[in-house]
Protein backbone atom coordinates (compact mmCIF):
# COMPACT_ATOMS: atom_id res chain seq x y z
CA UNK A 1 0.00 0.00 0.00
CA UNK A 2 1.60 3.50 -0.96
CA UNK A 3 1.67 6.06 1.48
CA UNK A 4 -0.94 7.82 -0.20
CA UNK A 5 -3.37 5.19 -0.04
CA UNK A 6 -2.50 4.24 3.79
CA UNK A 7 -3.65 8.15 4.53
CA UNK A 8 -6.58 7.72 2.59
CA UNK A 9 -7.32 4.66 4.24
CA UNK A 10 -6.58 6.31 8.15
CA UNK A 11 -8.67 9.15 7.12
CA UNK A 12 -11.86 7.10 6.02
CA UNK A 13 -11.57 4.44 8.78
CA UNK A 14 -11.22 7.55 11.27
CA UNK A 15 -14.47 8.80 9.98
CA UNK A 16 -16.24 5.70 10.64
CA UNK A 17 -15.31 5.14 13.81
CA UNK A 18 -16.41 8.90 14.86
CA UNK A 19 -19.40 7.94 12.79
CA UNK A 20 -20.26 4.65 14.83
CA UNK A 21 -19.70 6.69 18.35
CA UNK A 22 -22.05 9.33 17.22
CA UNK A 23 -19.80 12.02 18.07
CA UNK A 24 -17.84 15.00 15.80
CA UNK A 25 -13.99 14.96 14.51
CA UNK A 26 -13.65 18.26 17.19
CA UNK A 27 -14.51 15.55 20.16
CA UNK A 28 -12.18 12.75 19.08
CA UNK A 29 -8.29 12.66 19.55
CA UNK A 30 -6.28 9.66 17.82
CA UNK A 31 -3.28 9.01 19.68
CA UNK A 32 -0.70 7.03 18.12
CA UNK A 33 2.43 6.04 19.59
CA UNK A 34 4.73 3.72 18.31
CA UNK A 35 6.43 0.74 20.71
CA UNK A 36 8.69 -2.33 19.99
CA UNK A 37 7.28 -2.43 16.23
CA UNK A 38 3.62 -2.09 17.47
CA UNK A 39 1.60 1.33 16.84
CA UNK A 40 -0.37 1.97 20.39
CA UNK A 41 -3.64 3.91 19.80
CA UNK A 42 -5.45 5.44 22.53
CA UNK A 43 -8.73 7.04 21.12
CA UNK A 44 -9.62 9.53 23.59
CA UNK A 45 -13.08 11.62 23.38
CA UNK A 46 -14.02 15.23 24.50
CA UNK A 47 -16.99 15.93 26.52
CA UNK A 48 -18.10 19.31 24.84
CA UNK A 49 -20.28 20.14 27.70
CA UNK A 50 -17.24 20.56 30.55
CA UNK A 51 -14.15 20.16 27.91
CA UNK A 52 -12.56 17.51 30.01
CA UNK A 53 -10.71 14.44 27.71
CA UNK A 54 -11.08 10.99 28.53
CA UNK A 55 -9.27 7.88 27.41
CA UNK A 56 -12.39 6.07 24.99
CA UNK A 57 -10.27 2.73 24.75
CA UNK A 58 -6.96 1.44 24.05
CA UNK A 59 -5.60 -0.88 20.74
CA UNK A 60 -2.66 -2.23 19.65
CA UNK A 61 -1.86 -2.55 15.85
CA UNK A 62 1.27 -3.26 13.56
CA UNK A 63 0.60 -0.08 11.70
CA UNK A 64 -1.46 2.63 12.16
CA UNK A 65 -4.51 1.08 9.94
CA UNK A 66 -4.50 -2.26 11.80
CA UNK A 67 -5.18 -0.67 15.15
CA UNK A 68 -7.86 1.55 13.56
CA UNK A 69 -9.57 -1.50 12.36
CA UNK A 70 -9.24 -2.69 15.82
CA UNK A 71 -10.54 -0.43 17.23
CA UNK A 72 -13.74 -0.38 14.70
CA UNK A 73 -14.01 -4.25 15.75
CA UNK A 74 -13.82 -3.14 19.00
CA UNK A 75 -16.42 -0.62 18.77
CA UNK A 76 -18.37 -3.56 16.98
CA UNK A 77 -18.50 -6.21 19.25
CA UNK A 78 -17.25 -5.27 22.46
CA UNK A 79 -18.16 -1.81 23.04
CA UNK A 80 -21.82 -2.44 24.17
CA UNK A 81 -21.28 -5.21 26.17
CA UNK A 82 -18.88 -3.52 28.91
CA UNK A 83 -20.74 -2.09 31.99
CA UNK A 84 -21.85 1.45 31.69
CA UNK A 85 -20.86 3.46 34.51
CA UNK A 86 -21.13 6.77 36.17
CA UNK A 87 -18.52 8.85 38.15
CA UNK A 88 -18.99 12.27 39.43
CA UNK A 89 -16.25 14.46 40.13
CA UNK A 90 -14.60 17.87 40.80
CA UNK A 91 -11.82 19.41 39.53
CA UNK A 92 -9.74 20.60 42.94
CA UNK A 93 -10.29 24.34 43.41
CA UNK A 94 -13.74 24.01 41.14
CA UNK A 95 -16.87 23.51 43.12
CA UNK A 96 -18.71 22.27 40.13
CA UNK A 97 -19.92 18.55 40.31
CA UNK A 98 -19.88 17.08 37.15
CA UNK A 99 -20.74 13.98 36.10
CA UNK A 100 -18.94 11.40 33.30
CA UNK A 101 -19.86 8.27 31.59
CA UNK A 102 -17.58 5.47 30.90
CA UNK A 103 -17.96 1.79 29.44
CA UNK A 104 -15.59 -0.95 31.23
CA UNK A 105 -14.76 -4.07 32.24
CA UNK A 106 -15.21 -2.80 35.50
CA UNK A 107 -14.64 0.40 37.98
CA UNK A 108 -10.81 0.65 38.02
CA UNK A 109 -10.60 0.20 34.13
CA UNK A 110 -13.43 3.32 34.22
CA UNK A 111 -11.30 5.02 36.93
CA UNK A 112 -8.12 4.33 34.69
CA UNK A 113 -9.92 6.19 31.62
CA UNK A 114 -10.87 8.75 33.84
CA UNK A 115 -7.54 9.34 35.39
CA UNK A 116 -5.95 8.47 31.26
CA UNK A 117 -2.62 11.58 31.43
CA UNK A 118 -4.28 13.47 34.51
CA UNK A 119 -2.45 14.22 37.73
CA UNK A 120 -4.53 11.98 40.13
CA UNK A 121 -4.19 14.84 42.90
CA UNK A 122 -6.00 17.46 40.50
CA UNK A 123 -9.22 15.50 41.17
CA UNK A 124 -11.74 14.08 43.61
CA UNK A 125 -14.29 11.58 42.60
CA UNK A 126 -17.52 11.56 44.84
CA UNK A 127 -19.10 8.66 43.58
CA UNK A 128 -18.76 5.78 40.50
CA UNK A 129 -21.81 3.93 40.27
CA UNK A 130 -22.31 0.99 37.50
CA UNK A 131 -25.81 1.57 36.17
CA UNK A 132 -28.60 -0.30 35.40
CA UNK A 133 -28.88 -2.96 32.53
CA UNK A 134 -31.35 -1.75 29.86
C-alpha cells in the first residue's frame, strides 16, 4: 500500500469510527504512539459540555490502519457489552460537580480512563456507580 493510499485509508476508517460513536472529529483525539514495532492507539473523546478528555479505549496494531480496524471491531463487538458506569467528580479548586460516563470491564478500568494523562491529585471523585442494565 503506498503512502498515499494508507492516509486515505486512516482518514476514512477515522471517519467511521467517529461515525459509529455518534460524536464529531472536534470531540475525538487519535493518539498514536509507536512501541517495539507495534503502533499503540489510545482514542480519547471530548466531553463538549465541561471540555474535560477521557481515554475512549486502548488498541494495539502493527501499523497505524490495523489498530484503527481494531478499534472499529472493538467498537463492533465489544463496546456495548462492557458495563456502563457513572462517576462524578470535581476538579480541585472548582466547586462544580460534574458527572462522566464510561464503558468498562469494571470500575478501576473506568477510573483508569478517567484518570488516562491526569495528575490523580487534581481531582476528587464523589461517587462511581455501574448503572442499570437496559
Amino acid at each position: 500500500m503506498s503512502r498515499n493510499d494508507q492516509n486515505i485509508e486512516i482518514a476514512k476508517l477515522q471517519k467511521e469510527i467517529i461515525s459509529r460513536l455518534g460524536i464529531t472529529q472536534d470531540n475525538a483525539i487519535f493518539n498514536f504512539k509507536q512501541k517495539n514495532d507495534l503502533e499503540r492507539f489510545d482514542l480519547v473523546t471530548i466531553n463538549p459540555k465541561h471540555e474535560q478528555s477521557f481515554l475512549f479505549h486502548t488498541v494495539h496494531g502493527t501499523d497505524k490502519v490495523d489498530a484503527l480496524k481494531k478499534m472499529l471491531q472493538y467498537i463492533s463487538e465489544h463496546y456495548s457489552k462492557e458495563s456502563s458506569m457513572t462517576i462524578q467528580w470535581i476538579k480541585i479548586g472548582d466547586n462544580k460537580l460534574h458527572t462522566s460516563y464510561f464503558r468498562a470491564k469494571n470500575m478501576y478500568e473506568a477510573l483508569d480512563k478517567f484518570y488516562y494523562e491526569r495528575d490523580m491529585n487534581q481531582y476528587k471523585i464523589f461517587s462511581i456507580t455501574l448503572n442499570p442494565v437496559s
